[in-house]
Protein backbone atom coordinates (compact mmCIF):
# COMPACT_ATOMS: atom_id res chain seq x y z
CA UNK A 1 9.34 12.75 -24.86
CA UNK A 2 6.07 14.62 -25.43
CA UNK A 3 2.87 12.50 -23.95
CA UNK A 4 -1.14 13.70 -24.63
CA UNK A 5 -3.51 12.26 -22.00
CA UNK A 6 -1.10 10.23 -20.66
CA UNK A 7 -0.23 8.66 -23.92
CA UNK A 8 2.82 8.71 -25.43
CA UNK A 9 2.82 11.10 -28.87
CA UNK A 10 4.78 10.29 -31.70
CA UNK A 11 3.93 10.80 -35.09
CA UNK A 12 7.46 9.85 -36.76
CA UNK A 13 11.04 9.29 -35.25
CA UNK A 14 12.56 10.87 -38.39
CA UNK A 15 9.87 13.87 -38.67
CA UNK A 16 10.70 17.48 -37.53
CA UNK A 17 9.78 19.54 -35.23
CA UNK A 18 7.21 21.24 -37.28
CA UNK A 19 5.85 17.74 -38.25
CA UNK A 20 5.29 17.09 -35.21
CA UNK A 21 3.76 20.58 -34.00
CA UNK A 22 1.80 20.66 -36.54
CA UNK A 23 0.16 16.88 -35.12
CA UNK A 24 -0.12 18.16 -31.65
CA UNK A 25 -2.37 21.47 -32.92
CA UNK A 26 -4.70 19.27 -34.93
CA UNK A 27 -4.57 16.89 -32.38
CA UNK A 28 -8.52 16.48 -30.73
CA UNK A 29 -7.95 16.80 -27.56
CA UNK A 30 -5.65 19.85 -27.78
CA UNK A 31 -8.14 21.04 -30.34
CA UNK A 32 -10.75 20.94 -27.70
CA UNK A 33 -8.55 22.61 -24.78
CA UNK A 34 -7.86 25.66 -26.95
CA UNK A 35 -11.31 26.21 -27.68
CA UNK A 36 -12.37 25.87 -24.35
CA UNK A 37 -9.82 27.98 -23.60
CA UNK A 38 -10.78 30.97 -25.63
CA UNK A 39 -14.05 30.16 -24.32
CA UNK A 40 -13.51 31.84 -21.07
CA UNK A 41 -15.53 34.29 -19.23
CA UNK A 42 -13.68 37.70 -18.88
CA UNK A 43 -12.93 38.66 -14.90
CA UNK A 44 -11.38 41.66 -13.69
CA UNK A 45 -9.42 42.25 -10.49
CA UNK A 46 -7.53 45.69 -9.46
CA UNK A 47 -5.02 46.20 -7.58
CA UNK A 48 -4.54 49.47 -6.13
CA UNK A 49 -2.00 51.34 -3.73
CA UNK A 50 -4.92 52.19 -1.57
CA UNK A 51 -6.53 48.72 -1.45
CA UNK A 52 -4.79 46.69 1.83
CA UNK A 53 -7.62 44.55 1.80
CA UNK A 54 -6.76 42.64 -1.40
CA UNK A 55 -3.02 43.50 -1.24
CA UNK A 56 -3.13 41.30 1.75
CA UNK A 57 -4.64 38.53 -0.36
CA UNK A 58 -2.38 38.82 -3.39
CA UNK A 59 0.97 39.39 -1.48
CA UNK A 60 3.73 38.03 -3.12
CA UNK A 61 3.70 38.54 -7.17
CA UNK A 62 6.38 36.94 -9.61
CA UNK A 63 6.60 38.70 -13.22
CA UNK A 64 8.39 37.29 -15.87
CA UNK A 65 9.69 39.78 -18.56
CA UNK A 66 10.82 38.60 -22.07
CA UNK A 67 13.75 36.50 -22.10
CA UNK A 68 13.59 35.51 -18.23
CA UNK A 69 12.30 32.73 -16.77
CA UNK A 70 11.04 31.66 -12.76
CA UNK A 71 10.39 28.84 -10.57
CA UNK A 72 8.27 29.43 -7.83
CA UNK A 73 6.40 27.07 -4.93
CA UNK A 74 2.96 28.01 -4.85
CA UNK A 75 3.00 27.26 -0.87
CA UNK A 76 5.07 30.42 -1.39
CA UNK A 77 4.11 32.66 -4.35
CA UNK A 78 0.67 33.78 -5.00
CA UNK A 79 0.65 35.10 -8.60
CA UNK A 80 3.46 34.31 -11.41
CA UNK A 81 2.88 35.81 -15.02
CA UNK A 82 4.14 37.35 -17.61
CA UNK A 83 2.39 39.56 -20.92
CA UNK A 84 3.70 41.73 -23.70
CA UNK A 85 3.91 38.69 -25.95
CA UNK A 86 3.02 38.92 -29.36
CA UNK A 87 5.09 36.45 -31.24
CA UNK A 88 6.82 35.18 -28.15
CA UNK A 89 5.85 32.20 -26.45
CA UNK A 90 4.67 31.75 -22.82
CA UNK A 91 5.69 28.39 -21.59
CA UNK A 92 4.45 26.97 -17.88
CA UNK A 93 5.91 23.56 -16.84
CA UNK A 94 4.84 22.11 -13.42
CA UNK A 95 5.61 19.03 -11.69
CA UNK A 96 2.79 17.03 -11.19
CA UNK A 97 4.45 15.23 -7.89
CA UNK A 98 5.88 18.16 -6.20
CA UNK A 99 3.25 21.32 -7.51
CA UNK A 100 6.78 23.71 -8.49
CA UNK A 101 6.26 25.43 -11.69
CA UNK A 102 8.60 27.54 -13.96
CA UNK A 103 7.17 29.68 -16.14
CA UNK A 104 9.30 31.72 -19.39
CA UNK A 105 8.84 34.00 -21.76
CA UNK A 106 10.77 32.90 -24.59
CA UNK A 107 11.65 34.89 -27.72
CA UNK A 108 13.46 33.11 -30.12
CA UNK A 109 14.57 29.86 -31.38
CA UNK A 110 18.10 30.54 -30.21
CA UNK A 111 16.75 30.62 -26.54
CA UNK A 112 15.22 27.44 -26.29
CA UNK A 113 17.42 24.34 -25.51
CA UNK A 114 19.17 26.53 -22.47
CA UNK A 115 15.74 27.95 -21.61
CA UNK A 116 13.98 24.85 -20.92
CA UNK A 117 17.14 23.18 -19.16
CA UNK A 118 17.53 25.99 -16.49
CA UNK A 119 13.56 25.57 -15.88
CA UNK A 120 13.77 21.83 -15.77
CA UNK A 121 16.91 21.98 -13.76
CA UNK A 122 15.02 23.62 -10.65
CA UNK A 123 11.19 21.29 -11.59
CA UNK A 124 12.26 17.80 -13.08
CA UNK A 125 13.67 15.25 -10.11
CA UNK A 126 15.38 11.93 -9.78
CA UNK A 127 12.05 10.42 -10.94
CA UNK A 128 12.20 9.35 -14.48
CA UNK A 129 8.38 8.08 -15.03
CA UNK A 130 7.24 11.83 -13.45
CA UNK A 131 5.23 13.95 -15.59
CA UNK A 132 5.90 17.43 -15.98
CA UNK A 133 2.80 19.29 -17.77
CA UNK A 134 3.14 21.99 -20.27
CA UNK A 135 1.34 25.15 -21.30
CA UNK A 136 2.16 27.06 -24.19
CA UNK A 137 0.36 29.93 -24.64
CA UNK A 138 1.20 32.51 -27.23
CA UNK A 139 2.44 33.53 -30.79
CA UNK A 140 0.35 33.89 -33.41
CA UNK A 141 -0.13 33.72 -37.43
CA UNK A 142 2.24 36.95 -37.94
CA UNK A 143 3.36 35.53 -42.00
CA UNK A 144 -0.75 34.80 -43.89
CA UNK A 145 -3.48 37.99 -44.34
CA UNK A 146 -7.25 36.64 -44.68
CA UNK A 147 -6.65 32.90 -43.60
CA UNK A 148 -4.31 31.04 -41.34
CA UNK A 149 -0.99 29.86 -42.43
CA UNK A 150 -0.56 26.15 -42.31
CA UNK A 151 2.89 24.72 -42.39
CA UNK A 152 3.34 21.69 -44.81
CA UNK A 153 4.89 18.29 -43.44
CA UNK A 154 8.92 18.18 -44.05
CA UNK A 155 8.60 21.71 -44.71
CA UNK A 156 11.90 23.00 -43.56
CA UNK A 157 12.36 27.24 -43.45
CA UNK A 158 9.20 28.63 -41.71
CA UNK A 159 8.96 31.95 -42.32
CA UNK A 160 7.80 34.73 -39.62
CA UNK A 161 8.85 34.93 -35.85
CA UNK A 162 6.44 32.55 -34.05
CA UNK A 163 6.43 29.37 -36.41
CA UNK A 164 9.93 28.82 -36.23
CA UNK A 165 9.88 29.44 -32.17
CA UNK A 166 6.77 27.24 -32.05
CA UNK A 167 8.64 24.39 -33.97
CA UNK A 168 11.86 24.89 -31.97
CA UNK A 169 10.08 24.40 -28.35
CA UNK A 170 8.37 20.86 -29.43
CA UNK A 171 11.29 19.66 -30.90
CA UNK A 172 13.15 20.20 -28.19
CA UNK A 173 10.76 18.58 -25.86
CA UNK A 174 10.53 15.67 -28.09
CA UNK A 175 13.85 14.80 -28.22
CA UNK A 176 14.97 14.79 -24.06
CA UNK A 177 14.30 12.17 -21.81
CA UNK A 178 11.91 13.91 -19.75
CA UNK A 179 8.06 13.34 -19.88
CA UNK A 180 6.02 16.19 -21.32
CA UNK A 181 2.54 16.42 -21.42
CA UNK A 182 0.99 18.92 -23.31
CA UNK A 183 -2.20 20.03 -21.45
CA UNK A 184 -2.64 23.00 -23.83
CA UNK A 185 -1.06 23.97 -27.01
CA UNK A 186 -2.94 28.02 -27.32
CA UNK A 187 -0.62 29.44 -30.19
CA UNK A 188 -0.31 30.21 -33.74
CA UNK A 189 -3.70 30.07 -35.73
CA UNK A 190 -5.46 29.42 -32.87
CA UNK A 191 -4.25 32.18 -30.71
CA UNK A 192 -5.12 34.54 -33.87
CA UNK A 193 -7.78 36.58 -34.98
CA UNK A 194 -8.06 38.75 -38.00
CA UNK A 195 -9.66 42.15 -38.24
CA UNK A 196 -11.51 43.84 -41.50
CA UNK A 197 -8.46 43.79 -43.67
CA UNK A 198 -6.85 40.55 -43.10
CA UNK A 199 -4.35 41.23 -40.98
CA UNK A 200 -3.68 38.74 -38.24
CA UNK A 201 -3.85 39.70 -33.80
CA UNK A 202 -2.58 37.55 -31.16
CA UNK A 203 -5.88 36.72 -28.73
CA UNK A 204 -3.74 36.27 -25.76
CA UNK A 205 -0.75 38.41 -24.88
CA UNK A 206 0.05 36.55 -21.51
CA UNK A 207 -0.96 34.60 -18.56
CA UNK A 208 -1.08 34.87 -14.72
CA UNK A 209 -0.79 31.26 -12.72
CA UNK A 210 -3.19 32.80 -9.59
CA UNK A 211 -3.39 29.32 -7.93
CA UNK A 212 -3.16 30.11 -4.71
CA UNK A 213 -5.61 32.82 -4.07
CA UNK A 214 -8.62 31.03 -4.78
CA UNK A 215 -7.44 27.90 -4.05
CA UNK A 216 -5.44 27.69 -0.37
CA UNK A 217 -5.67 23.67 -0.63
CA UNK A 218 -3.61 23.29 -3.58
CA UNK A 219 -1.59 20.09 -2.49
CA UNK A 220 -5.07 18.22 -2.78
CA UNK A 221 -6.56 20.19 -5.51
CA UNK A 222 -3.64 21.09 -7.94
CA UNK A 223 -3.67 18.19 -10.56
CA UNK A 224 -7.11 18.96 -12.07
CA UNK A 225 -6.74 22.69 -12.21
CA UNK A 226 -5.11 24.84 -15.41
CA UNK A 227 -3.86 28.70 -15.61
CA UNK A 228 -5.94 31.37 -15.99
CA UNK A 229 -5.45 33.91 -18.48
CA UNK A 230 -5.39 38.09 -17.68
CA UNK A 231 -4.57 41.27 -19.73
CA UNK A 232 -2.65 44.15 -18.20
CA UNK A 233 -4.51 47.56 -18.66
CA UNK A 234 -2.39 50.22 -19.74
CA UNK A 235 -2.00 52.11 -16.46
CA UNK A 236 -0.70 48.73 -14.95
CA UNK A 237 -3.38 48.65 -11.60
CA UNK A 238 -6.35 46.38 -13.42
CA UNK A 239 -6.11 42.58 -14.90
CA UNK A 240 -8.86 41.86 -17.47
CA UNK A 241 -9.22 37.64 -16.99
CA UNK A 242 -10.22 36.55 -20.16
């Protein structure tokens, strides 16, 4: 069951997945998160071999290759991420009772239902009114040149490698018993940009969940706060925050 705001979202019982991503990234208030989200000032932090001082603040890193997935305690786990992603879909669920969050990198449809069960089996509990938030952050318009591809309602075979990944994830959400609510929905046309020639980018490649190193209170704090976005630099020691 897939909640925005706290309010339960369904467009149709008998729609499809795509009908109903296709609500959620026109919705307002997701509308507004993305932007916001793009919005961002850029940061950078570097880790180097030599540098003890910050190595001793950012001890203990989790990252999350394509295909894999981890659940971490941030009492316990400073930094979890993952990049690379062009067409594939970052995904971060936490628990809004107990602060655990899984993150993913998923790839394609086929992934999906056993995906999101092994991360809910370690960050859902016995509570069934608990809400879990969700990120997705990722994909992008890889089918149109010059203008963003727009799905049509009942429209059944979407066509390039994030739509169909997209659809698969909020269908899937949609239909368990778990409740889902989507915090921010950073994918397809509005995770794109399009250079001289019409030919579509992903903005964002990835995310890093830093939570813990700048804020050590997170039990108090948590609720209100949302992941931060970085890009790896080729030689692997610098993160660009966007």
């Amino acid at each position: 069951m897939i909640y925005v705001s706290g309010v339960p979202f369904a467009p149709d019982e008998s729609s499809q997945g795509v009908d109903t991503l296709i609500a959620l990234m026109e919705h307002p208030l997701l509308v507004s998160a993305s932007n916001s989200f793009k919005s961002m000032a850029e940061k950078k932090i570097s880790i180097s071999e030599n540098s003890s001082l910050e190595r001793s603040k950012i001890s203990k890193w989790v990252y999350i290759f394509q295909r894999e997935f981890a659940t971490v305690n941030p009492a316990l786990v400073d930094v979890v991420g993952t990049d690379e992603a062009t067409t594939c879909i970052g995904i971060a669920i936490r628990n809004c009772k107990s602060g655990m969050i899984s993150v993913a990198h998923m790839d394609f449809p086929s992934v999906v239902d056993m995906g999101l069960s092994q991360m809910l089996s370690l960050v859902a509990d016995d509570d069934s009114d608990a809400l879990l938030d969700v990120h997705l952050l990722g994909g992008f318009d890889d089918i149109s040149s010059q203008h963003s591809y727009h799905p049509t309602k009942g429209e059944t075979k979407l066509e390039g490698y994030s739509y169909p990944l997209c659809a698969k994830i909020i269908e899937t959400l949609r239909n368990r018993t778990e409740k889902f609510q989507i915090q921010m929905l950073h994918v397809l046309w509005h995770n794109t940009k399009w250079d001289s020639e019409g030919i579509g980018y992903p903005i964002f490649h990835g995310f890093v969940w830093d939570y813990l190193i700048r804020h050590p209170d997170w039990r108090e704090t948590f609720p209100s706060k949302q992941p931060r976005v970085f890009k790896r630099t080729a030689d692997e020691t610098t993160w660009e925050e966007q």
